[in-house]
C-alpha atoms as a PDB file:
ATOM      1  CA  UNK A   1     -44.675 -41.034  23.894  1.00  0.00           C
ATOM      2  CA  UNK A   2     -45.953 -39.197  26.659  1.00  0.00           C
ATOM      3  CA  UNK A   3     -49.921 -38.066  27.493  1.00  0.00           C
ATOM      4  CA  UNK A   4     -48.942 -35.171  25.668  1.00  0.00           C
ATOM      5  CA  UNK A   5     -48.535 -36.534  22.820  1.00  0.00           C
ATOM      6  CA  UNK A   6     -51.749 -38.477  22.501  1.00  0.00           C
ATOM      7  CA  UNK A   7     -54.882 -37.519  20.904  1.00  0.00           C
ATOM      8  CA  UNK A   8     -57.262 -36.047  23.210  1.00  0.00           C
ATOM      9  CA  UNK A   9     -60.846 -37.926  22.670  1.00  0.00           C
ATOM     10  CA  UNK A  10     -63.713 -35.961  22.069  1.00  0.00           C
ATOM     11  CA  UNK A  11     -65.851 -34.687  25.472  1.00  0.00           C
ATOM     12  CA  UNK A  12     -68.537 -33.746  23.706  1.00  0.00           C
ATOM     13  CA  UNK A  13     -67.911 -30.229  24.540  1.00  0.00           C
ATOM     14  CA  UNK A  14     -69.012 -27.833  21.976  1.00  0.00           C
ATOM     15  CA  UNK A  15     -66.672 -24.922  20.607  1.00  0.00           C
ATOM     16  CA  UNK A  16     -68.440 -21.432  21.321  1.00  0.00           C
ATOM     17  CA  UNK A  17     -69.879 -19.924  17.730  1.00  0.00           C
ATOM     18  CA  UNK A  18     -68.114 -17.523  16.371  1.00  0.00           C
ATOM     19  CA  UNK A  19     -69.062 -15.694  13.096  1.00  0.00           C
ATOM     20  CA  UNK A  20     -68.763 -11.900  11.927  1.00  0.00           C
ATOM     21  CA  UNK A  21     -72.062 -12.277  10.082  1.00  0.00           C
ATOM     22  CA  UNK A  22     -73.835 -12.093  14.076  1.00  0.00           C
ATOM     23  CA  UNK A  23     -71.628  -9.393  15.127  1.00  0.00           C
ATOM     24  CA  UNK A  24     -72.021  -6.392  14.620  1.00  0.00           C
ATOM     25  CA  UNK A  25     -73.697  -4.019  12.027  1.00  0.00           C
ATOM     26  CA  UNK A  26     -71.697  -2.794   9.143  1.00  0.00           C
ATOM     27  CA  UNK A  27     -73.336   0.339   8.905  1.00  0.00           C
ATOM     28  CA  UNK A  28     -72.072   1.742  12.209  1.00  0.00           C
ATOM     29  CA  UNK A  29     -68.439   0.138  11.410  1.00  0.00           C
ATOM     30  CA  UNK A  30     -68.299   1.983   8.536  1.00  0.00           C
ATOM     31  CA  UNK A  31     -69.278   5.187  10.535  1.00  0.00           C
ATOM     32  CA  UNK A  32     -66.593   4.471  13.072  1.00  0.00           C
ATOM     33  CA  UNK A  33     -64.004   3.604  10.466  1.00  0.00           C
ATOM     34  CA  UNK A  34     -65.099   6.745   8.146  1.00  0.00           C
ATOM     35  CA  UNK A  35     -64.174   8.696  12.205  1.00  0.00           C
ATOM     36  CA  UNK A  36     -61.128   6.861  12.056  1.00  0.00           C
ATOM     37  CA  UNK A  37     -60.237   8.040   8.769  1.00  0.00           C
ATOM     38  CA  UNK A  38     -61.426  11.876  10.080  1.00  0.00           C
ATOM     39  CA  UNK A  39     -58.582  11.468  12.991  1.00  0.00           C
ATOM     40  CA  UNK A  40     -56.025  10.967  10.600  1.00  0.00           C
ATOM     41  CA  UNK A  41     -56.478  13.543   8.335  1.00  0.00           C
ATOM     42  CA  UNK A  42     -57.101  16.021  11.131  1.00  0.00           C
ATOM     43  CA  UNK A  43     -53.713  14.812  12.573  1.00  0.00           C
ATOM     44  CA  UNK A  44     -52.501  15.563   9.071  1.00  0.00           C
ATOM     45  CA  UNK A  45     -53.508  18.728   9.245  1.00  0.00           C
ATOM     46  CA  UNK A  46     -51.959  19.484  12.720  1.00  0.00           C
ATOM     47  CA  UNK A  47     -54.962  19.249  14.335  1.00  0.00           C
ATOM     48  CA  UNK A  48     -54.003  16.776  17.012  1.00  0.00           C
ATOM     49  CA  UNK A  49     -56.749  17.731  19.923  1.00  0.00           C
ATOM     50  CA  UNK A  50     -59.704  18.021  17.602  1.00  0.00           C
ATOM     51  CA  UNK A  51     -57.797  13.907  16.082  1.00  0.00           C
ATOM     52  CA  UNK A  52     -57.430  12.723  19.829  1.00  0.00           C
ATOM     53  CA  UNK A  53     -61.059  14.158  20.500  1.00  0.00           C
ATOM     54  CA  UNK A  54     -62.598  11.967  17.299  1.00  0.00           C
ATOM     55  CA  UNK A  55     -61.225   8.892  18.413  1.00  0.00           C
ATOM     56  CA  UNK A  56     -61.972   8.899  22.320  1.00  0.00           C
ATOM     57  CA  UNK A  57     -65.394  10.480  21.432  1.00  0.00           C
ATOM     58  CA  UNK A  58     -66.314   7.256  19.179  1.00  0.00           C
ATOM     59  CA  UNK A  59     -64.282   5.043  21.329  1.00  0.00           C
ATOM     60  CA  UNK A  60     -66.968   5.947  24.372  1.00  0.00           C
ATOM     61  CA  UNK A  61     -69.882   6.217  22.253  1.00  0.00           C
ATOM     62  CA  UNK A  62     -69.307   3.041  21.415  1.00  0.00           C
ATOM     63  CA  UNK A  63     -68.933   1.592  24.989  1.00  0.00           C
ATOM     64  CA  UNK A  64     -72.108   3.455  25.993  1.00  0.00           C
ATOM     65  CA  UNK A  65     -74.170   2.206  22.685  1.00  0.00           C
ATOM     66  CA  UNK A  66     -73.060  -1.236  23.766  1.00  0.00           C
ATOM     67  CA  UNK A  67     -73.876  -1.295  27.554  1.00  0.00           C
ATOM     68  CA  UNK A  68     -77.265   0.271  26.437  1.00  0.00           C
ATOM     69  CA  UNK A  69     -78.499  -1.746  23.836  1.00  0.00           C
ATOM     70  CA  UNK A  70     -76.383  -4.964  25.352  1.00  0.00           C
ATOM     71  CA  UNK A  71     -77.478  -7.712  22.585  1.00  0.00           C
ATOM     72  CA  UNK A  72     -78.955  -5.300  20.514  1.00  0.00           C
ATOM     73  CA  UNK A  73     -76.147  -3.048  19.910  1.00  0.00           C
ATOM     74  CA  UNK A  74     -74.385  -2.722  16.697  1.00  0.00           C
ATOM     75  CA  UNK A  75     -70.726  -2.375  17.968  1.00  0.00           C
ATOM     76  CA  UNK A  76     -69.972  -6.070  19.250  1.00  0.00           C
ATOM     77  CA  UNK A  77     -66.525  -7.713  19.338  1.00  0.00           C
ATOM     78  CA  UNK A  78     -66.560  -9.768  22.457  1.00  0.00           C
ATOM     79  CA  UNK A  79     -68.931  -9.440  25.418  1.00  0.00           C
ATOM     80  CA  UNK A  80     -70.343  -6.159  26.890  1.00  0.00           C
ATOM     81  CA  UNK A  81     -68.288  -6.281  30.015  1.00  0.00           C
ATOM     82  CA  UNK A  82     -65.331  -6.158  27.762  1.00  0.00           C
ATOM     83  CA  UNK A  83     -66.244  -3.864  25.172  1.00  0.00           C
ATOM     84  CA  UNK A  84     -67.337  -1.261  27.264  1.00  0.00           C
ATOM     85  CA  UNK A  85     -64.356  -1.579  29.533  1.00  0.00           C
ATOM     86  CA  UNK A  86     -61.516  -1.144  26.137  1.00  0.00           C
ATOM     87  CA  UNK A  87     -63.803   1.691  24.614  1.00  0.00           C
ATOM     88  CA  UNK A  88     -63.746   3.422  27.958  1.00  0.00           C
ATOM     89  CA  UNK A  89     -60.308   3.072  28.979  1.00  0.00           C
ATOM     90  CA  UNK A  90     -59.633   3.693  25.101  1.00  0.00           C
ATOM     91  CA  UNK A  91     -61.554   7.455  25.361  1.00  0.00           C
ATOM     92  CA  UNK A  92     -60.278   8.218  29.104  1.00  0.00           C
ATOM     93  CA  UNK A  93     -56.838   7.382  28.152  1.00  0.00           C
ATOM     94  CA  UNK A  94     -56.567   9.202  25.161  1.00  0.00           C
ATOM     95  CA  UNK A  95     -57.683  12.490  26.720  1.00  0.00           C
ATOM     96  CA  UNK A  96     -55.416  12.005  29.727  1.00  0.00           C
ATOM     97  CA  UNK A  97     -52.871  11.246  27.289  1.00  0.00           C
ATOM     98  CA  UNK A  98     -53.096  14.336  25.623  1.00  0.00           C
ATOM     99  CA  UNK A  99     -53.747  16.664  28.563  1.00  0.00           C
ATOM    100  CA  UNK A 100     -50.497  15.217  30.162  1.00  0.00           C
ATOM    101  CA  UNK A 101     -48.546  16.119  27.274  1.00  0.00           C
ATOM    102  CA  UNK A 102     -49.790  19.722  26.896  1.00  0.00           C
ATOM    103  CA  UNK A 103     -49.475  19.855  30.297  1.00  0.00           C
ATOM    104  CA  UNK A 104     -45.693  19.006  30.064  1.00  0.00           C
END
């Protein structure tokens, strides 16, 4: 058997806590869930810049609610540097997205 294969001994490290009931606020997932459900039906509806529009909106609202309020905020899945970084990109992208398409 090699060192693999062994079981490691315990360091006395402790795992980071993880739990959904310190994360966020249900309230404002339901809001951005309820915008998610908006996009769709406006897509539906061949409404595909007002759909794109809903989603990057939130998606940088988001980011900014979260670098503002940092600990505070109500939108939390990981840490601030990398929620605001997804929600931005998420917005920007979309938007570029689209413009590059009608721009085709």
């Amino acid at each position: 058997m090699g060192p693999r294969n062994r079981q490691r001994k315990h360091t006395g490290e402790t795992h980071p806590y993880v739990s959904e009931a310190h994360e966020g606020r249900p309230a404002y997932e339901w809001v951005v869930a309820a915008s998610v459900a908006l996009s769709a039906v406006l897509a539906l509806c061949d409404q595909l810049f007002w759909a794109t529009l809903t989603i990057a909106v939130i998606s940088m609202v988001s980011a900014i609610v979260r670098l503002v309020l940092r600990t505070r905020s109500p939108w939390k899945i990981r840490s601030v540097g990398f929620d605001c970084f997804f929600g931005f990109a998420l917005g920007i992208g979309l938007l570029a997205t689209y413009a590059a398409i009608m721009l085709l």
